[in-house]
PDB file of N, CA and C in Angstrom:
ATOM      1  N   UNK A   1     -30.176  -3.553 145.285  1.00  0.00           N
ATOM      2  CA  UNK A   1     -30.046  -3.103 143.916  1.00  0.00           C
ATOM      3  C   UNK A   1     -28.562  -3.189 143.531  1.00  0.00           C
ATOM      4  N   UNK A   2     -28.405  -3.656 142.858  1.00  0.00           N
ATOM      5  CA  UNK A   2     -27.246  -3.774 141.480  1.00  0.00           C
ATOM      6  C   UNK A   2     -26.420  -2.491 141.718  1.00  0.00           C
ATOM      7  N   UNK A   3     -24.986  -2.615 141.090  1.00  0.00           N
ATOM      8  CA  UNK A   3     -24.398  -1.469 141.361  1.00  0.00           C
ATOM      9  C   UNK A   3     -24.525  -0.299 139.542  1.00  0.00           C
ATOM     10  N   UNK A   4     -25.221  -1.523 138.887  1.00  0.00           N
ATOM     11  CA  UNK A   4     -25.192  -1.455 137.359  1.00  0.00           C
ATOM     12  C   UNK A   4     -26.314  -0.368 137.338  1.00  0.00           C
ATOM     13  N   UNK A   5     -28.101  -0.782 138.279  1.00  0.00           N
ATOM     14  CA  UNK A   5     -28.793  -0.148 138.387  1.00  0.00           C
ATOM     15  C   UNK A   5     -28.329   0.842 139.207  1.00  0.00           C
ATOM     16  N   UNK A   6     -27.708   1.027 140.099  1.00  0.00           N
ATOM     17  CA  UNK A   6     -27.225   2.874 140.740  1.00  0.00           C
ATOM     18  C   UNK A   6     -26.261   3.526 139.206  1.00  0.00           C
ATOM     19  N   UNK A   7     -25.922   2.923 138.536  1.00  0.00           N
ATOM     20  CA  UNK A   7     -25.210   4.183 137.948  1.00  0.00           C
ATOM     21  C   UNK A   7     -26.304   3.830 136.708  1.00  0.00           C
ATOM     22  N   UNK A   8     -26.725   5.161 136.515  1.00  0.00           N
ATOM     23  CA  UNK A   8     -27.827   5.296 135.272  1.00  0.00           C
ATOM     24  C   UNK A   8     -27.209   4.826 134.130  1.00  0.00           C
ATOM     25  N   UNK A   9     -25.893   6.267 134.130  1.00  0.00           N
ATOM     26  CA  UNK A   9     -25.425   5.752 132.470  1.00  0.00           C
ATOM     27  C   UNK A   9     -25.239   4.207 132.007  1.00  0.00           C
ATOM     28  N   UNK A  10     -24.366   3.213 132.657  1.00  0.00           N
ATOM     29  CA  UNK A  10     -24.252   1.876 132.890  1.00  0.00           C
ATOM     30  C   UNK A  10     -25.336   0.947 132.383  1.00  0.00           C
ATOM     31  N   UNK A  11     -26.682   1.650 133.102  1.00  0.00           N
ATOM     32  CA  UNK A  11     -27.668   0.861 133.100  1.00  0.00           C
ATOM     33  C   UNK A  11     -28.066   1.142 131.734  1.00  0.00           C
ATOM     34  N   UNK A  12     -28.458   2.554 131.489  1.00  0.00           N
ATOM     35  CA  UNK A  12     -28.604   2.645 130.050  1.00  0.00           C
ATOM     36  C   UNK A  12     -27.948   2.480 128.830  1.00  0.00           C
ATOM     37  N   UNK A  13     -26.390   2.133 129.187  1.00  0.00           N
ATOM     38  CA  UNK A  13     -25.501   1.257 128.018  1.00  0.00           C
ATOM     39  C   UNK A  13     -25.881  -0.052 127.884  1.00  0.00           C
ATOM     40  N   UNK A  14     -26.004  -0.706 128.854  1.00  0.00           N
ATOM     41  CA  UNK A  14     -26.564  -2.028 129.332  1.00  0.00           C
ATOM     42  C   UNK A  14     -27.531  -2.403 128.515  1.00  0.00           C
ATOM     43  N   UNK A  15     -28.681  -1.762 128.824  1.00  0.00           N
ATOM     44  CA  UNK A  15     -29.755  -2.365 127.920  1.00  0.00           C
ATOM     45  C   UNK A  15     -29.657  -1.714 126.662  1.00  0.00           C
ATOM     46  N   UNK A  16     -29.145  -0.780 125.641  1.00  0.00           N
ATOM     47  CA  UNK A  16     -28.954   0.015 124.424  1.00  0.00           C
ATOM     48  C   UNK A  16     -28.052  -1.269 123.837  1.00  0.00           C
ATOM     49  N   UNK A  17     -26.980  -1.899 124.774  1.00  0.00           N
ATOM     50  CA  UNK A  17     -26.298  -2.682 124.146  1.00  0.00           C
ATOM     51  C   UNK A  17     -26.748  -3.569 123.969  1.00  0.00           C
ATOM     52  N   UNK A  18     -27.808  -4.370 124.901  1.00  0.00           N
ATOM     53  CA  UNK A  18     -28.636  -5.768 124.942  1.00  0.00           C
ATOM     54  C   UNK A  18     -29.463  -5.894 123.562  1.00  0.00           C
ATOM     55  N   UNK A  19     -30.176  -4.416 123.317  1.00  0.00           N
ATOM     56  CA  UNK A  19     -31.432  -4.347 121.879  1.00  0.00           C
ATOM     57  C   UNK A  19     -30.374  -3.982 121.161  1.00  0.00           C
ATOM     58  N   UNK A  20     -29.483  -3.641 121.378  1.00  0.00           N
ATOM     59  CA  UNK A  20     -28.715  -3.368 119.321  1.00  0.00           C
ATOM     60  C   UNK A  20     -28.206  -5.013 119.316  1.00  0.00           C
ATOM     61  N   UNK A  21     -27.837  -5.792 120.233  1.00  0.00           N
ATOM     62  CA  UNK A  21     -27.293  -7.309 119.875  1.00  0.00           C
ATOM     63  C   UNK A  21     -28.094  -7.839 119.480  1.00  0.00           C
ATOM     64  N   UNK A  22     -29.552  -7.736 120.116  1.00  0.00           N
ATOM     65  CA  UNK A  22     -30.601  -8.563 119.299  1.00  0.00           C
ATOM     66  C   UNK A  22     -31.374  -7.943 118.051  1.00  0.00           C
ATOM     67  N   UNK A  23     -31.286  -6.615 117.602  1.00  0.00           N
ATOM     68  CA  UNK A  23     -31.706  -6.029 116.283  1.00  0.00           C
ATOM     69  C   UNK A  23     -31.641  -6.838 115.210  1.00  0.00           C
ATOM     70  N   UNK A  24     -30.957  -7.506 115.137  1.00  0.00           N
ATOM     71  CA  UNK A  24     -31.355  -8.366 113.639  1.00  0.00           C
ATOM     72  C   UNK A  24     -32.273  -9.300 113.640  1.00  0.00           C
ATOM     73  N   UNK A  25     -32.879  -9.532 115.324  1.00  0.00           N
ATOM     74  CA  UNK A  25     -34.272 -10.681 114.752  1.00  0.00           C
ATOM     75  C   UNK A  25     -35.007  -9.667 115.424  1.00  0.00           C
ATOM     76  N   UNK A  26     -35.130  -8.697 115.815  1.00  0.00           N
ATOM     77  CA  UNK A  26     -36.539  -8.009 116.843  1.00  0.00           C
ATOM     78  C   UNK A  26     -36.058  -6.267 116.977  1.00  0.00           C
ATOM     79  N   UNK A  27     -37.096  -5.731 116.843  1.00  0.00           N
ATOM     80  CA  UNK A  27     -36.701  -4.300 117.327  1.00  0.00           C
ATOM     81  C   UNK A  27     -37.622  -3.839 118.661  1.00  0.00           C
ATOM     82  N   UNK A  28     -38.739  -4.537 119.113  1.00  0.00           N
ATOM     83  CA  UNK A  28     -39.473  -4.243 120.252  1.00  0.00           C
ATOM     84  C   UNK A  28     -39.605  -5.554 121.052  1.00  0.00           C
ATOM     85  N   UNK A  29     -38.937  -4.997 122.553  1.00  0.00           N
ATOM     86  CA  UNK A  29     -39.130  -6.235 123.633  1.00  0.00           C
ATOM     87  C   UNK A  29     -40.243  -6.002 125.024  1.00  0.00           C
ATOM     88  N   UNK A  30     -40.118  -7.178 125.265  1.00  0.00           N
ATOM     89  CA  UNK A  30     -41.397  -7.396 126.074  1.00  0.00           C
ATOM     90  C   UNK A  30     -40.758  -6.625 127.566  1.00  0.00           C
ATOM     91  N   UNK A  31     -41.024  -6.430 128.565  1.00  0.00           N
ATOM     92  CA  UNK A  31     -40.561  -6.035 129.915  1.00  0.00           C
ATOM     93  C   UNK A  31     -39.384  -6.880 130.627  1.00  0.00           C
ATOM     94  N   UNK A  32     -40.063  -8.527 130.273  1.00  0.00           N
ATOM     95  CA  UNK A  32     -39.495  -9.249 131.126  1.00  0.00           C
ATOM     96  C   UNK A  32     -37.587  -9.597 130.369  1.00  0.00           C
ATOM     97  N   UNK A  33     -37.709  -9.264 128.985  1.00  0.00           N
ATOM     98  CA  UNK A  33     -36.493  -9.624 128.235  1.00  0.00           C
ATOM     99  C   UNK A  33     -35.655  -8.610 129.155  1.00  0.00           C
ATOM    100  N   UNK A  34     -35.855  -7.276 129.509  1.00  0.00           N
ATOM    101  CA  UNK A  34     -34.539  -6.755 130.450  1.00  0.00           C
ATOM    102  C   UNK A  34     -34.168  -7.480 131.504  1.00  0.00           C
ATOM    103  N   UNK A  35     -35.137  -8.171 131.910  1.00  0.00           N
ATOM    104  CA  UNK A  35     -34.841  -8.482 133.125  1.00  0.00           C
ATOM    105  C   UNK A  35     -33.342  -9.469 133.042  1.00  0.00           C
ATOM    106  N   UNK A  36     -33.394 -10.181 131.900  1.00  0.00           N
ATOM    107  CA  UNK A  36     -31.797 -10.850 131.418  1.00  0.00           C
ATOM    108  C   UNK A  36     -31.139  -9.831 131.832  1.00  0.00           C
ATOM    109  N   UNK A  37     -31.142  -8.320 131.210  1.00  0.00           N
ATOM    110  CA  UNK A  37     -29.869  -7.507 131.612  1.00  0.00           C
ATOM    111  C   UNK A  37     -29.461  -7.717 132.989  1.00  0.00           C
ATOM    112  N   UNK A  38     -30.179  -7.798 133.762  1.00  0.00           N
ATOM    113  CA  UNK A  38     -30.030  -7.675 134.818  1.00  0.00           C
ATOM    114  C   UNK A  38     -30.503  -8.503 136.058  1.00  0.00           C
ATOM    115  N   UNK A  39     -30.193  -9.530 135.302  1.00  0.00           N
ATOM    116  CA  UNK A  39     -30.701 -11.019 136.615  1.00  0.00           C
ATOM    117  C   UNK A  39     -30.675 -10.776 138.048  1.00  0.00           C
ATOM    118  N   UNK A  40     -29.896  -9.876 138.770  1.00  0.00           N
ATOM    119  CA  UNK A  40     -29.657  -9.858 140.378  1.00  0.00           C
ATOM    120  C   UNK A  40     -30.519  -8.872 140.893  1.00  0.00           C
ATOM    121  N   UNK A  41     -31.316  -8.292 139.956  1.00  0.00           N
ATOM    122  CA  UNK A  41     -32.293  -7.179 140.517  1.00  0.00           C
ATOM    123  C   UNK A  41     -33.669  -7.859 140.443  1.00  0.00           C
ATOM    124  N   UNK A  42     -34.253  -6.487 141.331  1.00  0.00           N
ATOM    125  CA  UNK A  42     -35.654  -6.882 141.415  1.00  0.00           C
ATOM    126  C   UNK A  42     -36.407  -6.256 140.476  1.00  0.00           C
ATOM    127  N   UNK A  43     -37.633  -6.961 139.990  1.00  0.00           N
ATOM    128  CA  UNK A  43     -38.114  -6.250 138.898  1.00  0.00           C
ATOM    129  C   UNK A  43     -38.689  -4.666 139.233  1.00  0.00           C
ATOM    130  N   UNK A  44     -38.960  -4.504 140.130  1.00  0.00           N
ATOM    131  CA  UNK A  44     -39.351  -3.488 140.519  1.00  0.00           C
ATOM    132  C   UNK A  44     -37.621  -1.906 139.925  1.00  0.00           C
ATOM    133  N   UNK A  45     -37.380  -2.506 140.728  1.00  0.00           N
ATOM    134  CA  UNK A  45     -36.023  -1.833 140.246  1.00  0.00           C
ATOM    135  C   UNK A  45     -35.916  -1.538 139.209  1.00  0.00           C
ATOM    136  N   UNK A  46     -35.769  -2.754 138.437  1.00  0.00           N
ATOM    137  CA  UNK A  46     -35.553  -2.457 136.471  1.00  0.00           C
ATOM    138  C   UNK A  46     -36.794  -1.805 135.907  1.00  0.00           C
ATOM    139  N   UNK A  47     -37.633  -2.128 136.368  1.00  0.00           N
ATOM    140  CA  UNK A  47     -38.726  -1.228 136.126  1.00  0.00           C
ATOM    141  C   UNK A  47     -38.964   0.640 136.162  1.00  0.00           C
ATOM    142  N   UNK A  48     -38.249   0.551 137.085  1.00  0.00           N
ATOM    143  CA  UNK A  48     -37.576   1.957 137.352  1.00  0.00           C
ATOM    144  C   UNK A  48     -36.902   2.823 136.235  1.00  0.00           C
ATOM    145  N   UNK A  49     -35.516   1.778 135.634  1.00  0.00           N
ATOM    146  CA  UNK A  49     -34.718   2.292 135.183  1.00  0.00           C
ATOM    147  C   UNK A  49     -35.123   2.065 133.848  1.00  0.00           C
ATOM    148  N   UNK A  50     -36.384   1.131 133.284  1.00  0.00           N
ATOM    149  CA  UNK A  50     -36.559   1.465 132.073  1.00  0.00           C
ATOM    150  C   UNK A  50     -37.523   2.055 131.732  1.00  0.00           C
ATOM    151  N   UNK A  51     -38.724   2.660 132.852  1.00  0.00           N
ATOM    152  CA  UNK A  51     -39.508   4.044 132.562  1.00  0.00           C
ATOM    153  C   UNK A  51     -38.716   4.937 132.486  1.00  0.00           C
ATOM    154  N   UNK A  52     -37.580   5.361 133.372  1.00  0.00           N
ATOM    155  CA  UNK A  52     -36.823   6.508 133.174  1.00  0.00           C
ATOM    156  C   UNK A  52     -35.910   6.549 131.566  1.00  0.00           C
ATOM    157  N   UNK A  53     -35.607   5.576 131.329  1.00  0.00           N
ATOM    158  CA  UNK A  53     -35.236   5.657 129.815  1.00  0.00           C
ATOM    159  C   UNK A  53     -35.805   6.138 128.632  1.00  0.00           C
ATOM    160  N   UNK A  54     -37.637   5.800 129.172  1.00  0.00           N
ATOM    161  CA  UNK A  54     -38.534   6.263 128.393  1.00  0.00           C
ATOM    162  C   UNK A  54     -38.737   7.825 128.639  1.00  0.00           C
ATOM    163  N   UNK A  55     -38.675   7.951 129.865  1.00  0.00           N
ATOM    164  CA  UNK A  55     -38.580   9.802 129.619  1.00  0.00           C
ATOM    165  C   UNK A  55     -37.810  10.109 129.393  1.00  0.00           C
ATOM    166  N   UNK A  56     -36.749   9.360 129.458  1.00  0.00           N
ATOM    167  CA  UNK A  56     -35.687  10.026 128.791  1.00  0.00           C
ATOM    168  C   UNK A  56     -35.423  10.169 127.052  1.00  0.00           C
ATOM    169  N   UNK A  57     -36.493   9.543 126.404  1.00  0.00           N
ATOM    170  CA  UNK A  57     -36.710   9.082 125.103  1.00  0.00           C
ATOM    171  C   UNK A  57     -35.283   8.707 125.010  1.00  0.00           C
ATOM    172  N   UNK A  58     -34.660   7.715 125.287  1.00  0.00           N
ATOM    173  CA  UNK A  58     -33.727   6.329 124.931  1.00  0.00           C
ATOM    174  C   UNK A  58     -34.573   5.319 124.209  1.00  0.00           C
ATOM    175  N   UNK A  59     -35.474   5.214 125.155  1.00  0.00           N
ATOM    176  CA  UNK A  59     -36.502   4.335 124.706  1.00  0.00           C
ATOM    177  C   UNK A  59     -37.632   5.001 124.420  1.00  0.00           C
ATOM    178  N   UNK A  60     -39.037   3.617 123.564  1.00  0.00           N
ATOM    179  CA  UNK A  60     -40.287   4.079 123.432  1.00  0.00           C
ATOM    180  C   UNK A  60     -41.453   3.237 123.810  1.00  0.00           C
ATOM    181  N   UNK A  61     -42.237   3.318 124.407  1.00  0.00           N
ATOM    182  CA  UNK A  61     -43.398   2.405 124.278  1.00  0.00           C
ATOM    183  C   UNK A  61     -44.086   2.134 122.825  1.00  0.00           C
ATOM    184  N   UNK A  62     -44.317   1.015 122.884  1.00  0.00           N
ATOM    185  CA  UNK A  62     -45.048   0.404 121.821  1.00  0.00           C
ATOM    186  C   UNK A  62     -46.277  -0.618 122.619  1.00  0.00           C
ATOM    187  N   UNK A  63     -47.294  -0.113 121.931  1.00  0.00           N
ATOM    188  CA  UNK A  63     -48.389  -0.958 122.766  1.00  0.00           C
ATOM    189  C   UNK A  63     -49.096  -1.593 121.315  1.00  0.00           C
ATOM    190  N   UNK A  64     -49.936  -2.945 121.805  1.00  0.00           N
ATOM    191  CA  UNK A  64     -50.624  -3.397 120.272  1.00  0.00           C
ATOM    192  C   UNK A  64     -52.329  -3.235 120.995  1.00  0.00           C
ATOM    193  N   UNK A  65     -52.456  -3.093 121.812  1.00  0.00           N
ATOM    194  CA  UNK A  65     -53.777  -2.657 122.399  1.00  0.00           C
ATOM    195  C   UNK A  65     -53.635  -3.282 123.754  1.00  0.00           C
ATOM    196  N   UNK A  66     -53.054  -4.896 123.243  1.00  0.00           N
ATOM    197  CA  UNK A  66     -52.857  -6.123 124.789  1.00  0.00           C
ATOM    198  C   UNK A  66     -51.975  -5.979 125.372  1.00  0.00           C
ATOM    199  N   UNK A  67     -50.650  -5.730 124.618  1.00  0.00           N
ATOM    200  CA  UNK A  67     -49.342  -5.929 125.376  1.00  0.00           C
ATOM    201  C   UNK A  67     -48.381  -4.576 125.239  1.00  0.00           C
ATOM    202  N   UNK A  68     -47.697  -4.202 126.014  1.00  0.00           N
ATOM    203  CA  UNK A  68     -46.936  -3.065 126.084  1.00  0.00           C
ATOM    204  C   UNK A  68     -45.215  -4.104 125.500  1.00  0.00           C
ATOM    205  N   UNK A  69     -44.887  -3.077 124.464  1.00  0.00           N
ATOM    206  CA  UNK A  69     -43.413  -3.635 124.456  1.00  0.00           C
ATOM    207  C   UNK A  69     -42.816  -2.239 124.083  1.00  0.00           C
ATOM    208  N   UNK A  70     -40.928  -2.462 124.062  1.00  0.00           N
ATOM    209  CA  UNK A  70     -39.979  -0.896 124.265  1.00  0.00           C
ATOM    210  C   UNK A  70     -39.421  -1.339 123.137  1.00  0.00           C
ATOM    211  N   UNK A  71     -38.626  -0.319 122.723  1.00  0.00           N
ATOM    212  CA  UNK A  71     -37.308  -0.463 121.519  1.00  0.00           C
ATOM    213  C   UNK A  71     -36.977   0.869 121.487  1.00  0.00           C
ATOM    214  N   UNK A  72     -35.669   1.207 120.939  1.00  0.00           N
ATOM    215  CA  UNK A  72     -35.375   1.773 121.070  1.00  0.00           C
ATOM    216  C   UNK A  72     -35.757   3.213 120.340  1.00  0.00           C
ATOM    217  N   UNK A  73     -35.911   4.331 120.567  1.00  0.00           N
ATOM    218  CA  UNK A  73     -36.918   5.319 120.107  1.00  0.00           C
ATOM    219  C   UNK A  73     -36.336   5.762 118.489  1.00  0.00           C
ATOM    220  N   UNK A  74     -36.828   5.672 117.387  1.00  0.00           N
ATOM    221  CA  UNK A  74     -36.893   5.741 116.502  1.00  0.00           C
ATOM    222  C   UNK A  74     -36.637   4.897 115.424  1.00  0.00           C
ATOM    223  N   UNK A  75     -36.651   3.582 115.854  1.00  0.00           N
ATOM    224  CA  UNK A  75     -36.363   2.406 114.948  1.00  0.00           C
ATOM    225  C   UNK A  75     -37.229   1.454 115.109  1.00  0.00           C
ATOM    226  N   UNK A  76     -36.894   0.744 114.177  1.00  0.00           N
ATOM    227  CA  UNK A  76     -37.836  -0.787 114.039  1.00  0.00           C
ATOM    228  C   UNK A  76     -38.608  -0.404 112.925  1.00  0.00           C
ATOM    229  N   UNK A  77     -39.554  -1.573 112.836  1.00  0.00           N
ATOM    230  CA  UNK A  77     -40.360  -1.860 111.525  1.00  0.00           C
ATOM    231  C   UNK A  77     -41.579  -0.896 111.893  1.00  0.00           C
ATOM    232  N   UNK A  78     -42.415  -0.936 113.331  1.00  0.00           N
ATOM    233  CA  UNK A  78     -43.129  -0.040 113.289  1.00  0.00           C
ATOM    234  C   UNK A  78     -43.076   1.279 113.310  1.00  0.00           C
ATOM    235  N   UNK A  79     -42.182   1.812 113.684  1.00  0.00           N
ATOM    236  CA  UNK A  79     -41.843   2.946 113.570  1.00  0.00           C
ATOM    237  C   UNK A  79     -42.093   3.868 112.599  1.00  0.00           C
ATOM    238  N   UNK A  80     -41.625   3.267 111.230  1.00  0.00           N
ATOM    239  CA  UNK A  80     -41.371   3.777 110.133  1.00  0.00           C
ATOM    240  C   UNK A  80     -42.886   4.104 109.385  1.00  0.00           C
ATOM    241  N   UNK A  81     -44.093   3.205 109.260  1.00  0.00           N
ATOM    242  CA  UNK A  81     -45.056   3.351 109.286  1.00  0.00           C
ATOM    243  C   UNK A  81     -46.269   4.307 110.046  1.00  0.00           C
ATOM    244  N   UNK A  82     -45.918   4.509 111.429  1.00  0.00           N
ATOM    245  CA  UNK A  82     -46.721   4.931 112.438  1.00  0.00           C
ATOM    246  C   UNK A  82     -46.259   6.640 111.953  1.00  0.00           C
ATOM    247  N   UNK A  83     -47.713   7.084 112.148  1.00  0.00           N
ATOM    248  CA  UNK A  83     -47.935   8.705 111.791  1.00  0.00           C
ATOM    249  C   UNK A  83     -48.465   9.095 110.319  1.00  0.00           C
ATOM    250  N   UNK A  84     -48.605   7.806 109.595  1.00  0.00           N
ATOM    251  CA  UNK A  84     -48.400   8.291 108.258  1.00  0.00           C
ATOM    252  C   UNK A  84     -49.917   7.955 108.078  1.00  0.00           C
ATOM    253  N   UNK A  85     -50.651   9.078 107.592  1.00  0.00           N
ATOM    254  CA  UNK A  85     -52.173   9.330 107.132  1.00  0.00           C
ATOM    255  C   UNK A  85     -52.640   9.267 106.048  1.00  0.00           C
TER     256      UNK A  85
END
């Protein structure tokens, strides 16, 4: 493991910085797009550190029924819609 993945904060600047660079074409990514953050790890690993983001509400799941994708917790296009009755 990465020395990026041992230090949490790092890891979680890391990818916060990766989705605000790409925010102007996308606000929810697929699993495998972190894995760019972090090419020398194993997915298992990053996998780790971006469920823990999610409890950490950094992040959020977004599911469409088929596919699970993250962004960052309170933004994007769906966001703004979802809850409203």
């Amino acid at each position: 493991m990465s020395d990026l993945l041992n230090d949490k904060e790092a890891a979680t600047k890391a990818v916060v910085d990766f989705i605000k660079a790409k925010s102007k074409t996308k606000s929810k990514f697929y699993f495998k797009d972190f894995a760019k953050v972090f090419p020398d790890d194993k997915l298992r690993a990053i996998k780790k550190v971006i469920n823990q983001m999610v409890k950490d509400e950094v992040l959020e799941y977004w599911s469409s029924g088929s596919t699970t994708m993250y962004g960052l917790a309170g933004q994007g296009k769906q966001h703004a819609s979802e809850g409203e009755e």
